[in-house]
N, C-alpha and C. Protein backbone atom coordinates (compact mmCIF):
# COMPACT_ATOMS: atom_id res chain seq x y z
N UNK A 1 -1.17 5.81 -9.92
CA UNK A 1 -1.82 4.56 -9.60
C UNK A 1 -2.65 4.73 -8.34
N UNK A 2 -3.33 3.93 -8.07
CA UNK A 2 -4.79 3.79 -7.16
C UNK A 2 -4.30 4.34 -5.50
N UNK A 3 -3.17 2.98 -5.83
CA UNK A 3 -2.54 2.56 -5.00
C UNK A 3 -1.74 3.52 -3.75
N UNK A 4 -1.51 4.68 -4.78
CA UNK A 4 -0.49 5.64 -3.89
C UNK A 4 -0.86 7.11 -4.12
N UNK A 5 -2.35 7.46 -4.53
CA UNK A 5 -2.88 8.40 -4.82
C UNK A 5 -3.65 8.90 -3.70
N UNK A 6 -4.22 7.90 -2.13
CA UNK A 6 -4.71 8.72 -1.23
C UNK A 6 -3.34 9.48 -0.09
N UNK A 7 -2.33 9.34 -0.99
CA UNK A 7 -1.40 9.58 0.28
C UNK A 7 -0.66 10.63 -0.21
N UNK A 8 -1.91 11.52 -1.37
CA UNK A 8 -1.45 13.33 -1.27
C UNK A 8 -2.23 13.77 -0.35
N UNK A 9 -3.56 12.77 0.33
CA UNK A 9 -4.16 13.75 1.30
C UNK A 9 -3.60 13.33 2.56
N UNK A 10 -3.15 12.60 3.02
CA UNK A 10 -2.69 12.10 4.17
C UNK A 10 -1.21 12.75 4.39
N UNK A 11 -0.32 13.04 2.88
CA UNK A 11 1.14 13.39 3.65
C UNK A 11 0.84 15.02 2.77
N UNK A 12 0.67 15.58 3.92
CA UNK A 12 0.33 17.25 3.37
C UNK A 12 1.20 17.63 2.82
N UNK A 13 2.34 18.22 3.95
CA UNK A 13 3.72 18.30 3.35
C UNK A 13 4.77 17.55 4.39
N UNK A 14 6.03 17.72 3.69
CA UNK A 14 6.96 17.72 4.67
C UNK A 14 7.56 18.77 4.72
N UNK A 15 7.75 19.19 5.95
CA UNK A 15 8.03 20.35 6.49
C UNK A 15 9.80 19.70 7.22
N UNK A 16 10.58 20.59 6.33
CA UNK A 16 11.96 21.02 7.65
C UNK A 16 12.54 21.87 7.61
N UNK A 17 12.25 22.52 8.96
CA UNK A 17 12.54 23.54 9.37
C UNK A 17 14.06 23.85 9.70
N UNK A 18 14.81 24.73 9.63
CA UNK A 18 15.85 24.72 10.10
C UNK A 18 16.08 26.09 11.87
N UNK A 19 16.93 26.06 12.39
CA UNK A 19 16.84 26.81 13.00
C UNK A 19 16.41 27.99 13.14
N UNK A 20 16.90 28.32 11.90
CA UNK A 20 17.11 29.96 11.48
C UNK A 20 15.36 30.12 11.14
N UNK A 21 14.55 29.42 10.94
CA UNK A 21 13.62 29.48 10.39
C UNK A 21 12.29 29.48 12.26
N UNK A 22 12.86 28.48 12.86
CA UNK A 22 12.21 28.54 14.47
C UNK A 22 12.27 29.63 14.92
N UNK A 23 13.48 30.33 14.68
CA UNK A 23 14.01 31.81 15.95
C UNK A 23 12.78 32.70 14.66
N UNK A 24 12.22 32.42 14.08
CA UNK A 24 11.36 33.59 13.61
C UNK A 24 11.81 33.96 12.04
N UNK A 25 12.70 33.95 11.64
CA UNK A 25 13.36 34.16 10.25
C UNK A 25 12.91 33.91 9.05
N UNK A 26 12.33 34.86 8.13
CA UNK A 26 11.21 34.69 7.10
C UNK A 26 12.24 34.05 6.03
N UNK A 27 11.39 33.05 5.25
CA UNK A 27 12.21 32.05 4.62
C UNK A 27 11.34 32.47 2.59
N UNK A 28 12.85 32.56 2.34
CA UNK A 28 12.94 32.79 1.09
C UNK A 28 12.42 32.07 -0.21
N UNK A 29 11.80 32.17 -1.34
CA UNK A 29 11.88 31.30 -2.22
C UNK A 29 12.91 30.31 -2.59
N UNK A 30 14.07 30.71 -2.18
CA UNK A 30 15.52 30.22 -2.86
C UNK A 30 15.36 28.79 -1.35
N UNK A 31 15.23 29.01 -0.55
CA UNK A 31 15.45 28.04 0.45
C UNK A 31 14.04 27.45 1.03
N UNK A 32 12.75 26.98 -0.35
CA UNK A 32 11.91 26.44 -0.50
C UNK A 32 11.88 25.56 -1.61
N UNK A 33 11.44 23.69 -1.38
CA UNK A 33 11.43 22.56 -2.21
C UNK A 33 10.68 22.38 -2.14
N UNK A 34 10.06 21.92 -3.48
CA UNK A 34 8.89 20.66 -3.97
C UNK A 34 9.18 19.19 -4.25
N UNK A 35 8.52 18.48 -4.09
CA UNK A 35 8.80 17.29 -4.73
C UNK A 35 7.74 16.42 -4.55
N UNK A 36 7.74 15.66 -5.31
CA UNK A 36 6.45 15.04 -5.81
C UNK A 36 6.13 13.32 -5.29
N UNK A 37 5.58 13.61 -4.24
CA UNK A 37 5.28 11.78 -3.53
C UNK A 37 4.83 10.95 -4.30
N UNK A 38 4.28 11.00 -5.16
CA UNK A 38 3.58 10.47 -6.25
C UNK A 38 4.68 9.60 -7.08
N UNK A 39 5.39 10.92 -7.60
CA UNK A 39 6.61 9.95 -8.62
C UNK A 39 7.63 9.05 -7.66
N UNK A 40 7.94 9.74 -6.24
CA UNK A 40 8.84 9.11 -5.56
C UNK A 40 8.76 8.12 -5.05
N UNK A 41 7.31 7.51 -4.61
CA UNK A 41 6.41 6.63 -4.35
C UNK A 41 6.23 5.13 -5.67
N UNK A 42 6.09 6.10 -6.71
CA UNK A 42 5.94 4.72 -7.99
C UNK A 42 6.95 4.66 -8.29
N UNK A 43 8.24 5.33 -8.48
CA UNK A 43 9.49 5.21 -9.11
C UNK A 43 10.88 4.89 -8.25
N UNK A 44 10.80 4.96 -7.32
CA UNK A 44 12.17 4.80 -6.33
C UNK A 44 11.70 2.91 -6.33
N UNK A 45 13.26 2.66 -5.89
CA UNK A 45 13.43 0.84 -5.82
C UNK A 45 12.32 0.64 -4.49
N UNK A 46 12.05 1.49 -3.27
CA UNK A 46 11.37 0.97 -2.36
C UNK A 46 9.95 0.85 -2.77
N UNK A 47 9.62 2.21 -3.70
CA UNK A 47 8.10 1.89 -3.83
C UNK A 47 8.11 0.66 -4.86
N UNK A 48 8.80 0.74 -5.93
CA UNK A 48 8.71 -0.71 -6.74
C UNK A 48 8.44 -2.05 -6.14
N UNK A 49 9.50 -2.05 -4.91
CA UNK A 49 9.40 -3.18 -4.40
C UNK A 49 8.15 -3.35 -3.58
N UNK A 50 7.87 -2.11 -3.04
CA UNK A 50 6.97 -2.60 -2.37
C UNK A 50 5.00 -2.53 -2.84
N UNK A 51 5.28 -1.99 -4.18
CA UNK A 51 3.95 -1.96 -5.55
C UNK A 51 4.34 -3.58 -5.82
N UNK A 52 4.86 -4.19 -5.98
CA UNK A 52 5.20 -5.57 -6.42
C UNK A 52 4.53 -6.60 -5.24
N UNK A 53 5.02 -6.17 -4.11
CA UNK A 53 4.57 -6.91 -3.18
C UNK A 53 3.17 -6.78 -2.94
N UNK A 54 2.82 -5.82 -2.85
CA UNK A 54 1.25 -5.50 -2.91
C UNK A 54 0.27 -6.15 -3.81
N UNK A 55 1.22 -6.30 -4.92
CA UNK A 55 -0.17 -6.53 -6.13
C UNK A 55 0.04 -8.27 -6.19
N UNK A 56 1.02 -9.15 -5.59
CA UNK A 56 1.25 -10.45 -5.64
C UNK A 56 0.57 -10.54 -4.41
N UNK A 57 0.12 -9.76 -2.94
CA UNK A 57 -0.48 -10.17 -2.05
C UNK A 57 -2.09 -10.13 -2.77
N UNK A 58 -2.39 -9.23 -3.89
CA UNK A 58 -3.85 -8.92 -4.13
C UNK A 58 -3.84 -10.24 -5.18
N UNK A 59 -3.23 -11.04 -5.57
CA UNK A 59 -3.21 -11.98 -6.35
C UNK A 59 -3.41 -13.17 -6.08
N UNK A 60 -3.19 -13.38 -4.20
CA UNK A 60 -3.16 -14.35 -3.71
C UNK A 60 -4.47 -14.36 -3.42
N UNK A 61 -5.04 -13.05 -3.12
CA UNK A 61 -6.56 -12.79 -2.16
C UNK A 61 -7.39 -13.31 -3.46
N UNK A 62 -7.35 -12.75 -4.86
CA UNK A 62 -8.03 -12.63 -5.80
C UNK A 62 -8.12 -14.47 -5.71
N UNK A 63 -7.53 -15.15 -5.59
CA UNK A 63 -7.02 -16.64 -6.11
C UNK A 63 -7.43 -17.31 -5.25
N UNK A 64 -7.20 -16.96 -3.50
CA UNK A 64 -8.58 -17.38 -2.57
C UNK A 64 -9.51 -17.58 -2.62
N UNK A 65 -10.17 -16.43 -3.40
CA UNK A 65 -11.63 -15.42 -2.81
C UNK A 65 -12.52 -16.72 -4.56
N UNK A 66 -11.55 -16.86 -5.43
CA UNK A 66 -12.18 -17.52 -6.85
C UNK A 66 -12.31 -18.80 -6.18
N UNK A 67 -11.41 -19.36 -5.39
CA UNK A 67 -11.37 -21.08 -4.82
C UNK A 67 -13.09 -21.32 -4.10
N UNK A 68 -13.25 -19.70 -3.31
CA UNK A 68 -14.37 -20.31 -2.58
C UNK A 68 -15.78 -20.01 -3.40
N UNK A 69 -15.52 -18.61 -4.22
CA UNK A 69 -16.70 -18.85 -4.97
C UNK A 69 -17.11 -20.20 -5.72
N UNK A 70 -15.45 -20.76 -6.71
CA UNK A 70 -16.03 -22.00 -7.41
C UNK A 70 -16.82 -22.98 -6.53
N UNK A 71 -16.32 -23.06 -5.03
CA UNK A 71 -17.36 -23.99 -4.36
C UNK A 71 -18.31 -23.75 -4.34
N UNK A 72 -18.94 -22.64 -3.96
CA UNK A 72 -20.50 -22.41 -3.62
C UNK A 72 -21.03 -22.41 -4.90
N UNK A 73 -20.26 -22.48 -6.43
CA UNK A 73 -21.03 -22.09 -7.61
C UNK A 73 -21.46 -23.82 -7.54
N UNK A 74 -20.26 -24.38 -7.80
CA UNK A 74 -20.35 -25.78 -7.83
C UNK A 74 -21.75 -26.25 -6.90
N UNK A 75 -21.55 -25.88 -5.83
CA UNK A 75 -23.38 -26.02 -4.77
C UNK A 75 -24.30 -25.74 -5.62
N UNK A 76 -24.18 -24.69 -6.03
CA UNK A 76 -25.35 -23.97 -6.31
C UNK A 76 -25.82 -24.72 -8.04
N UNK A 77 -25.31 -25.28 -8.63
CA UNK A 77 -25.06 -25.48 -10.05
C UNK A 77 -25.77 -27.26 -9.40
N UNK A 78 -25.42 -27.51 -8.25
CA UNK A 78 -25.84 -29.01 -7.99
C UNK A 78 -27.54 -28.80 -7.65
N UNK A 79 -28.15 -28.12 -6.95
CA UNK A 79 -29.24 -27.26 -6.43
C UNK A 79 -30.00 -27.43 -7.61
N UNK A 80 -29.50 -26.88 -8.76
CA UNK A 80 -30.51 -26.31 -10.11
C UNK A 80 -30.54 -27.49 -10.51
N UNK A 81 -29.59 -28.68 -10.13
CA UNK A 81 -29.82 -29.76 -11.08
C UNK A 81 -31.08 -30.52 -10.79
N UNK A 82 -32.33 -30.41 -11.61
CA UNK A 82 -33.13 -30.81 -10.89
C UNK A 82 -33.20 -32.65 -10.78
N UNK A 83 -32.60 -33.10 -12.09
CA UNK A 83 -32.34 -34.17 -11.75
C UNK A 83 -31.69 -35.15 -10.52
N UNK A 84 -30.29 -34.44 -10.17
CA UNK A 84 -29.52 -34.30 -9.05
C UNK A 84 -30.00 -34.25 -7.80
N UNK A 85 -30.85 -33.50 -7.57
CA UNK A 85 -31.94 -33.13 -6.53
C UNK A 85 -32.84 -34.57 -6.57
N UNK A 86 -33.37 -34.93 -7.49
CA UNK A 86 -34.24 -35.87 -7.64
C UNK A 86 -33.88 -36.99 -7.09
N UNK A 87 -32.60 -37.40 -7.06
CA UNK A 87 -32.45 -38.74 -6.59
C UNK A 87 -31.35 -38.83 -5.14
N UNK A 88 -31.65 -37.21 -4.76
CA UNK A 88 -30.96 -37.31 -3.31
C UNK A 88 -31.98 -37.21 -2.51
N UNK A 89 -32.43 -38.31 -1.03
CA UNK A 89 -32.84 -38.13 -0.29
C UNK A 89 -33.28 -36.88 0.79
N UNK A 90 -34.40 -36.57 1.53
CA UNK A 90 -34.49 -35.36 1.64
C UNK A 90 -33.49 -34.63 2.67
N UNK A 91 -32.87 -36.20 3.44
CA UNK A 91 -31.88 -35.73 4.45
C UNK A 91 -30.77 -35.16 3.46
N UNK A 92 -29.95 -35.91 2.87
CA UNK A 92 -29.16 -35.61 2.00
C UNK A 92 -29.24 -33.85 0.96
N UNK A 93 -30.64 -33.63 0.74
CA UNK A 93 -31.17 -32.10 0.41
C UNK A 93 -31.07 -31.13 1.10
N UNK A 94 -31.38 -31.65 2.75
CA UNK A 94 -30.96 -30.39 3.49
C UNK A 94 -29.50 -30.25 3.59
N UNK A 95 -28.86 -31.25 3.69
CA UNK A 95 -27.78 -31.43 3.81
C UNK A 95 -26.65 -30.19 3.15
N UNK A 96 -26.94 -30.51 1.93
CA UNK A 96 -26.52 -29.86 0.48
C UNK A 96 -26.88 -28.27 1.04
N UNK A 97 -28.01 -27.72 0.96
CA UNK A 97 -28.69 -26.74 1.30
C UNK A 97 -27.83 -26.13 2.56
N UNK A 98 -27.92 -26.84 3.19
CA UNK A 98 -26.90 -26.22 4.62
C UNK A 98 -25.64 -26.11 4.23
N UNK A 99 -24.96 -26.81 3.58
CA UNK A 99 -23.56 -26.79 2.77
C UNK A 99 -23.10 -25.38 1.93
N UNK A 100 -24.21 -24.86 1.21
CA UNK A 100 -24.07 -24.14 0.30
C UNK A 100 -24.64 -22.81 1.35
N UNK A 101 -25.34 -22.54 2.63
CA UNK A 101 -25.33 -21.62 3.38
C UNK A 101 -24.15 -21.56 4.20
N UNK A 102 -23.25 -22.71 4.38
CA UNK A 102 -22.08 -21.97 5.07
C UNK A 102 -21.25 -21.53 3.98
N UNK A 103 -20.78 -22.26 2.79
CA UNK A 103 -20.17 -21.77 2.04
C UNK A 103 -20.31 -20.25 1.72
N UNK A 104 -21.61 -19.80 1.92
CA UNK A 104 -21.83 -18.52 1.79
C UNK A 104 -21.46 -17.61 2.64
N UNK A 105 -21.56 -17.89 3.97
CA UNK A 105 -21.11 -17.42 5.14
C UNK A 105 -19.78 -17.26 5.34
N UNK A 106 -19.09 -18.39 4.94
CA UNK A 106 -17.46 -18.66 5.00
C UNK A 106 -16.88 -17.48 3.72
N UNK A 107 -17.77 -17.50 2.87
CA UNK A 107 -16.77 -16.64 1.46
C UNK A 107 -17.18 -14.80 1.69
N UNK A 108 -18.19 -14.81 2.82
CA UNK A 108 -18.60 -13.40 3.24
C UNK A 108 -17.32 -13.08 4.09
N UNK A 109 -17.22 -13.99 4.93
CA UNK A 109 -15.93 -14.04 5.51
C UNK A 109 -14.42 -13.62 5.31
N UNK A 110 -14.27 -14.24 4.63
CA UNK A 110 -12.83 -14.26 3.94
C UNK A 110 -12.75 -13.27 3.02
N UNK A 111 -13.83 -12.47 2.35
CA UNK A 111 -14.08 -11.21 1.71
C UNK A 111 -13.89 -10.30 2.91
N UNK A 112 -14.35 -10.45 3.99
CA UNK A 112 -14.01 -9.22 5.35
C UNK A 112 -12.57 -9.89 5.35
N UNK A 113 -12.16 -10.70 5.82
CA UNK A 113 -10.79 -10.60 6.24
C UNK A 113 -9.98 -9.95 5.07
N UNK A 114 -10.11 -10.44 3.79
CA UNK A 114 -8.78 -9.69 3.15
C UNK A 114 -9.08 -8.68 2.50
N UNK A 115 -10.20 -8.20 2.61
CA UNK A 115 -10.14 -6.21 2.43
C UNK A 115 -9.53 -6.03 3.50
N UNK A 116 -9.68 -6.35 4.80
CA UNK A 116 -8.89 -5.82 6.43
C UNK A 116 -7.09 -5.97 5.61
N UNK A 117 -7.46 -7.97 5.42
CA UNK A 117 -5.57 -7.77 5.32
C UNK A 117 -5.03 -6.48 3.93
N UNK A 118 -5.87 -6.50 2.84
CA UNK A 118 -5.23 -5.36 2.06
C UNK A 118 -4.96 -3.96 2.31
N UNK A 119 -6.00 -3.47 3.30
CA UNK A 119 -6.02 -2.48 3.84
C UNK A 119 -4.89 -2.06 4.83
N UNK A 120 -4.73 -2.88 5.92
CA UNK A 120 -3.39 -2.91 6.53
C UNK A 120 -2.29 -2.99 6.09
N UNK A 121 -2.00 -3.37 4.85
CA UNK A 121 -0.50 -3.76 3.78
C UNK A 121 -0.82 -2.31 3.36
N UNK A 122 -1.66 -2.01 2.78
CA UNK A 122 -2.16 -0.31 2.10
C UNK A 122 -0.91 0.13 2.85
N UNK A 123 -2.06 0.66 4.09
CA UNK A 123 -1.17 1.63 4.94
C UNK A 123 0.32 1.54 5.32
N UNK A 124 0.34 0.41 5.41
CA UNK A 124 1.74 0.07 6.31
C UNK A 124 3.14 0.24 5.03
N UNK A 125 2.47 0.14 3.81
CA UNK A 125 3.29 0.25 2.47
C UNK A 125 3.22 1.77 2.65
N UNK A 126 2.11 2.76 3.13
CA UNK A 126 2.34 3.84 2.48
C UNK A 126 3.12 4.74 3.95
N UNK A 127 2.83 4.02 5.33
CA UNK A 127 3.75 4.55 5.93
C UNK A 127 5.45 4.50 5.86
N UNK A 128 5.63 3.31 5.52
CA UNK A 128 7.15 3.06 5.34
C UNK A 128 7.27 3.91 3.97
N UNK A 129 6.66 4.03 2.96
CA UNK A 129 7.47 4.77 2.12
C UNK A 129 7.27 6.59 2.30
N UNK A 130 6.71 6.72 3.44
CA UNK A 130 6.48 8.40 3.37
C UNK A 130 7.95 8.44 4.65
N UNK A 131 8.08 7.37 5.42
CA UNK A 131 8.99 7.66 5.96
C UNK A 131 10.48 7.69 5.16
N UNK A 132 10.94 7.21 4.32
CA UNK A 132 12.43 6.85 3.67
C UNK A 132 12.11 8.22 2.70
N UNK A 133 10.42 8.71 2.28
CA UNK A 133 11.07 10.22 1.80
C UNK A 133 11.44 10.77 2.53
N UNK A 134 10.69 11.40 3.76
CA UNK A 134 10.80 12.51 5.18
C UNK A 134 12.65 12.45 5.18
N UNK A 135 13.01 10.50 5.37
CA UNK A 135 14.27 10.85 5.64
C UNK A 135 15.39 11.48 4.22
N UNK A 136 15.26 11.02 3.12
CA UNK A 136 16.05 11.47 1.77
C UNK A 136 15.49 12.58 1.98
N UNK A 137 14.26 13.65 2.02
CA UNK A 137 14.50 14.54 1.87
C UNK A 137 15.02 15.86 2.61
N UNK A 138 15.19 15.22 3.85
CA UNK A 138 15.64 15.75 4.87
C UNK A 138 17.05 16.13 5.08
N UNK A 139 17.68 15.32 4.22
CA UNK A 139 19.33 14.91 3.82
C UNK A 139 19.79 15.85 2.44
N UNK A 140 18.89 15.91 1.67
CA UNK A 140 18.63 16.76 0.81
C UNK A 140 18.71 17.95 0.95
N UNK A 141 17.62 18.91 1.96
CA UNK A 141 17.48 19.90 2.69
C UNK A 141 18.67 20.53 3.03
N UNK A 142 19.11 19.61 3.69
CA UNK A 142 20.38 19.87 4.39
C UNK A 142 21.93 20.35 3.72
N UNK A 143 21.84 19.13 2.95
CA UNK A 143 23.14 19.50 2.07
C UNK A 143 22.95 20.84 1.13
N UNK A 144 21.75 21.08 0.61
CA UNK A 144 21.57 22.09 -0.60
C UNK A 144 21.00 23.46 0.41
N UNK A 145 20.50 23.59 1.32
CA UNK A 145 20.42 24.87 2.15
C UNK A 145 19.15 25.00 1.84
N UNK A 146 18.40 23.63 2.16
CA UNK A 146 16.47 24.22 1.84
C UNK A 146 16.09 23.84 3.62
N UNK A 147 14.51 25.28 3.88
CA UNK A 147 14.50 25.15 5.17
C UNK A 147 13.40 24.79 5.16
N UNK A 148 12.39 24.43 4.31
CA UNK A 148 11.25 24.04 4.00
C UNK A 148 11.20 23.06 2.75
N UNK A 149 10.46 21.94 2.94
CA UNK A 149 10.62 20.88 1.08
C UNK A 149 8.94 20.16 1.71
N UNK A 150 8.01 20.84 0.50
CA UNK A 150 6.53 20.63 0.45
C UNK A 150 6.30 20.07 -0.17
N UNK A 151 5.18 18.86 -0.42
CA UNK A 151 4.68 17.75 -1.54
C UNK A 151 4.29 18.83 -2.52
N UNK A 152 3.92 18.50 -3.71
CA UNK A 152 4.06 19.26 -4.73
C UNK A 152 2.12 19.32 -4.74
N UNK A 153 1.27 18.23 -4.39
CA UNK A 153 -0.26 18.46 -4.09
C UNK A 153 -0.46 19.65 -3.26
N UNK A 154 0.53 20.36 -2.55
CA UNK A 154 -0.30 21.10 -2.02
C UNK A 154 0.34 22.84 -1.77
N UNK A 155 1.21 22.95 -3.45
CA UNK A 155 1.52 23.44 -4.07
C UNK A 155 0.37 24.02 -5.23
N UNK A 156 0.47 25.82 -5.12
CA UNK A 156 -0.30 26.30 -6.32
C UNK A 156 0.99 26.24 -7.67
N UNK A 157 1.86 26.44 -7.40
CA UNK A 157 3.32 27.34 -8.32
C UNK A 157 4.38 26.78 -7.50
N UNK A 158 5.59 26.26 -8.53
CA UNK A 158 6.38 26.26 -8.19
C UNK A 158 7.58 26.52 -9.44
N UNK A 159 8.84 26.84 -9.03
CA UNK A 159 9.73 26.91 -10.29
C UNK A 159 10.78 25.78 -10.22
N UNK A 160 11.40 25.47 -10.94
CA UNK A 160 11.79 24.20 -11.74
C UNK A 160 13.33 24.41 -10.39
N UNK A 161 13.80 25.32 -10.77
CA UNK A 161 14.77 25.21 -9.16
C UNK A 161 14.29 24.68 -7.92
N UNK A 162 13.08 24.82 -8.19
CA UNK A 162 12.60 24.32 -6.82
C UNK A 162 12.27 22.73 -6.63
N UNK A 163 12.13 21.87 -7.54
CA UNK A 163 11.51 21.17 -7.67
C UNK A 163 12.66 20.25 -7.32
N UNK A 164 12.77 19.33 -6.08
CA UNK A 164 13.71 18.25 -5.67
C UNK A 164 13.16 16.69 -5.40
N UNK A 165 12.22 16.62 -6.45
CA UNK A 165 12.17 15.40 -6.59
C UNK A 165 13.37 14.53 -7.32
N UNK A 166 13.72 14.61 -8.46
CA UNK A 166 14.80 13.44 -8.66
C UNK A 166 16.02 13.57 -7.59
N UNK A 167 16.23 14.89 -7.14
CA UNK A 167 17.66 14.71 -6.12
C UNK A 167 17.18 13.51 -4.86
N UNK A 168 15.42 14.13 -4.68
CA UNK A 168 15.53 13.01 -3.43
C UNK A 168 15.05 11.57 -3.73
N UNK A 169 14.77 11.08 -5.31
CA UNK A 169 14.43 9.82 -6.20
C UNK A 169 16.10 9.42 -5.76
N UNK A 170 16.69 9.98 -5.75
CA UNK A 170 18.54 10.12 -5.97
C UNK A 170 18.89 8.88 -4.97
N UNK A 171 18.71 9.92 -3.78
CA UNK A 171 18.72 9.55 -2.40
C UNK A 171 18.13 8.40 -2.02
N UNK A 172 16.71 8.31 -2.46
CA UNK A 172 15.63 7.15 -1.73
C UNK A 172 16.40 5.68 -2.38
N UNK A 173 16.90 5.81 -3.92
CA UNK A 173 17.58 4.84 -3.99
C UNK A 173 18.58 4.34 -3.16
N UNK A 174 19.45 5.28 -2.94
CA UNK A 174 21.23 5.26 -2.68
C UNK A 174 20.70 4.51 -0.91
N UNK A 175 19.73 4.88 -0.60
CA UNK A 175 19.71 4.80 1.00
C UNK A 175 18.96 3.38 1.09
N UNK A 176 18.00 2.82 -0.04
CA UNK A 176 17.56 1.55 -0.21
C UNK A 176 18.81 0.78 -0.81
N UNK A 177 19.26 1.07 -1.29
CA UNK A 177 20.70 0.20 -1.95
C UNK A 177 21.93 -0.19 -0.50
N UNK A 178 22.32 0.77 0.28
CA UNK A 178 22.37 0.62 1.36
C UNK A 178 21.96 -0.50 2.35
N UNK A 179 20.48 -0.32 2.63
CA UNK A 179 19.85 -0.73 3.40
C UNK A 179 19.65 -2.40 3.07
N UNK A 180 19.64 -2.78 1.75
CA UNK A 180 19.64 -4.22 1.48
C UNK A 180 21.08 -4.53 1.50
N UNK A 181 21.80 -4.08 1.45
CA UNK A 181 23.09 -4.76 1.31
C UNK A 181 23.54 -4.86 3.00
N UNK A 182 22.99 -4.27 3.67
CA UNK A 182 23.68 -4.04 5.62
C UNK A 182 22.39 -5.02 6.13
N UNK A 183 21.38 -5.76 5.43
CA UNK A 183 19.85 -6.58 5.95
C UNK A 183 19.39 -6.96 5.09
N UNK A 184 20.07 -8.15 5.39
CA UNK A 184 19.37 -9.49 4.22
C UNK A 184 18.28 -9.96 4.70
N UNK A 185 17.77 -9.47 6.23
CA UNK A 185 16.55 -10.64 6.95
C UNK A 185 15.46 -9.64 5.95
N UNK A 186 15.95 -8.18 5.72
CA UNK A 186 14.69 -7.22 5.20
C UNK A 186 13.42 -8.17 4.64
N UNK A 187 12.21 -7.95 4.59
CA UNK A 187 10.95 -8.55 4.03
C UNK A 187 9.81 -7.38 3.56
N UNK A 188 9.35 -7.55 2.58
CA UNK A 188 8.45 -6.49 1.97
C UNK A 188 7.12 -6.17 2.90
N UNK A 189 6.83 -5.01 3.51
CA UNK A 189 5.76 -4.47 4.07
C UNK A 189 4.43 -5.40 4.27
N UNK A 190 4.01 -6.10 3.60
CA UNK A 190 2.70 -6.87 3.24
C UNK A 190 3.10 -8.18 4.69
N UNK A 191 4.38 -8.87 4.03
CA UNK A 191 4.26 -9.87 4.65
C UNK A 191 4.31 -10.10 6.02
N UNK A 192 4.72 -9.32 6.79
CA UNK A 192 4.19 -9.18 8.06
C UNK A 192 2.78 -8.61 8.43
N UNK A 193 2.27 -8.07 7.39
CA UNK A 193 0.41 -8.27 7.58
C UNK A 193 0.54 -9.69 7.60
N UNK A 194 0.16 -10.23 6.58
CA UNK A 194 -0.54 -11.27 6.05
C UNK A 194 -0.04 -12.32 6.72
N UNK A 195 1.21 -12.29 8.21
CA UNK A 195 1.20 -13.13 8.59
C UNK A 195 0.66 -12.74 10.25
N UNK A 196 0.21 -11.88 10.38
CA UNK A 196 0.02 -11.15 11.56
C UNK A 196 -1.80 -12.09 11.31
N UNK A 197 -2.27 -11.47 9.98
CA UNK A 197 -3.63 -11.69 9.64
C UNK A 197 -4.11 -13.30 9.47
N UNK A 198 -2.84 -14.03 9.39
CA UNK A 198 -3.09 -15.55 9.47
C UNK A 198 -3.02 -15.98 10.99
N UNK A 199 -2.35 -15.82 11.83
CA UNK A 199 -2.34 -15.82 13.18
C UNK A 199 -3.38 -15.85 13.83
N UNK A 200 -4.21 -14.88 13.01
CA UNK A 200 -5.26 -14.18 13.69
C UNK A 200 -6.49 -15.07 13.71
């Protein structure tokens, strides 16, 4: 999806290192992981929840952004009426006319603000979920004896032993299942944009 496809170029890999690997220690195939941000991102309960939240914030913008066009169409549909026109005074014409230039101004507007607010939910969705991998896969690493675990984009080859995406799909759940049950105040990524962006 669209949505979580610029963040093979942004999360290169994740890299963890273990000691043995700092003091200089050449690191083996056997204690090298892949896994795939992509699936862990659309398929774990956090990215769900937070693909859900995203696309009901783009639903609200979409449902805005139609409120103000119908006004200015509605202007503009009064304009062509030439009849309509005909029996409004000329004060009353500019009137209209000036009406339908702010409306224009106002819906240029609110088109900049909520590309800004979608854009900020973007990121802020795709930082929180690169962080809860870093951490599952880090936990992962650990328990199974890997000293390196790389996104799979920036991977030529890899072999199927290697590949720890569902162990850390495993994890990202178990640690979101967790995390709602110890924080009920929790709130989906977006809505602290969109209330940061109403403030504003």
């Amino acid at each position: 999806m669209k949505l979580y496809k610029k963040i093979a170029i942004s999360v290169v890999c994740l890299g963890l290192l273990t000691a043995s690997v700092v003091t200089g220690a050449s690191i083996s195939e056997e204690t090298i992981g892949v896994i795939n941000f992509k699936v862990l991102a659309e398929q774990s309960k956090l990215g769900k929840q937070e693909l859900k939240s995203f696309e009901d914030l783009k639903r609200q913008v979409v449902s805005a952004l139609e409120k103000k066009e119908k006004e200015a169409t509605e202007t503009v549909a009064q304009l062509d009426d030439s009849d309509f026109v005909d029996g409004l005074s000329q004060q009353a014409l500019e009137e209209l006319k000036k009406k339908f230039q702010a409306q224009g101004q106002e819906l240029a507007a609110y088109q900049q603000q909520y590309t800004q607010m979608l854009q900020q939910a973007h990121v802020k969705i795709l930082q929180g979920i690169s962080e809860r991998v870093g951490k599952a896969a880090e936990r992962i690493a650990k328990e199974r004896g890997f000293s390196l675990i790389l996104n799979e984009e920036t991977t030529f080859f890899y072999t199927s032993k290697q590949d720890l995406t569902s162990s850390v799909l495993v994890q990202m759940d178990r640690d979101f299942d967790e995390e709602q049950a110890g924080d009920t105040t929790a709130i989906p990524a977006f809505q602290g944009v969109q209330k940061t962006s109403a403030q504003s």
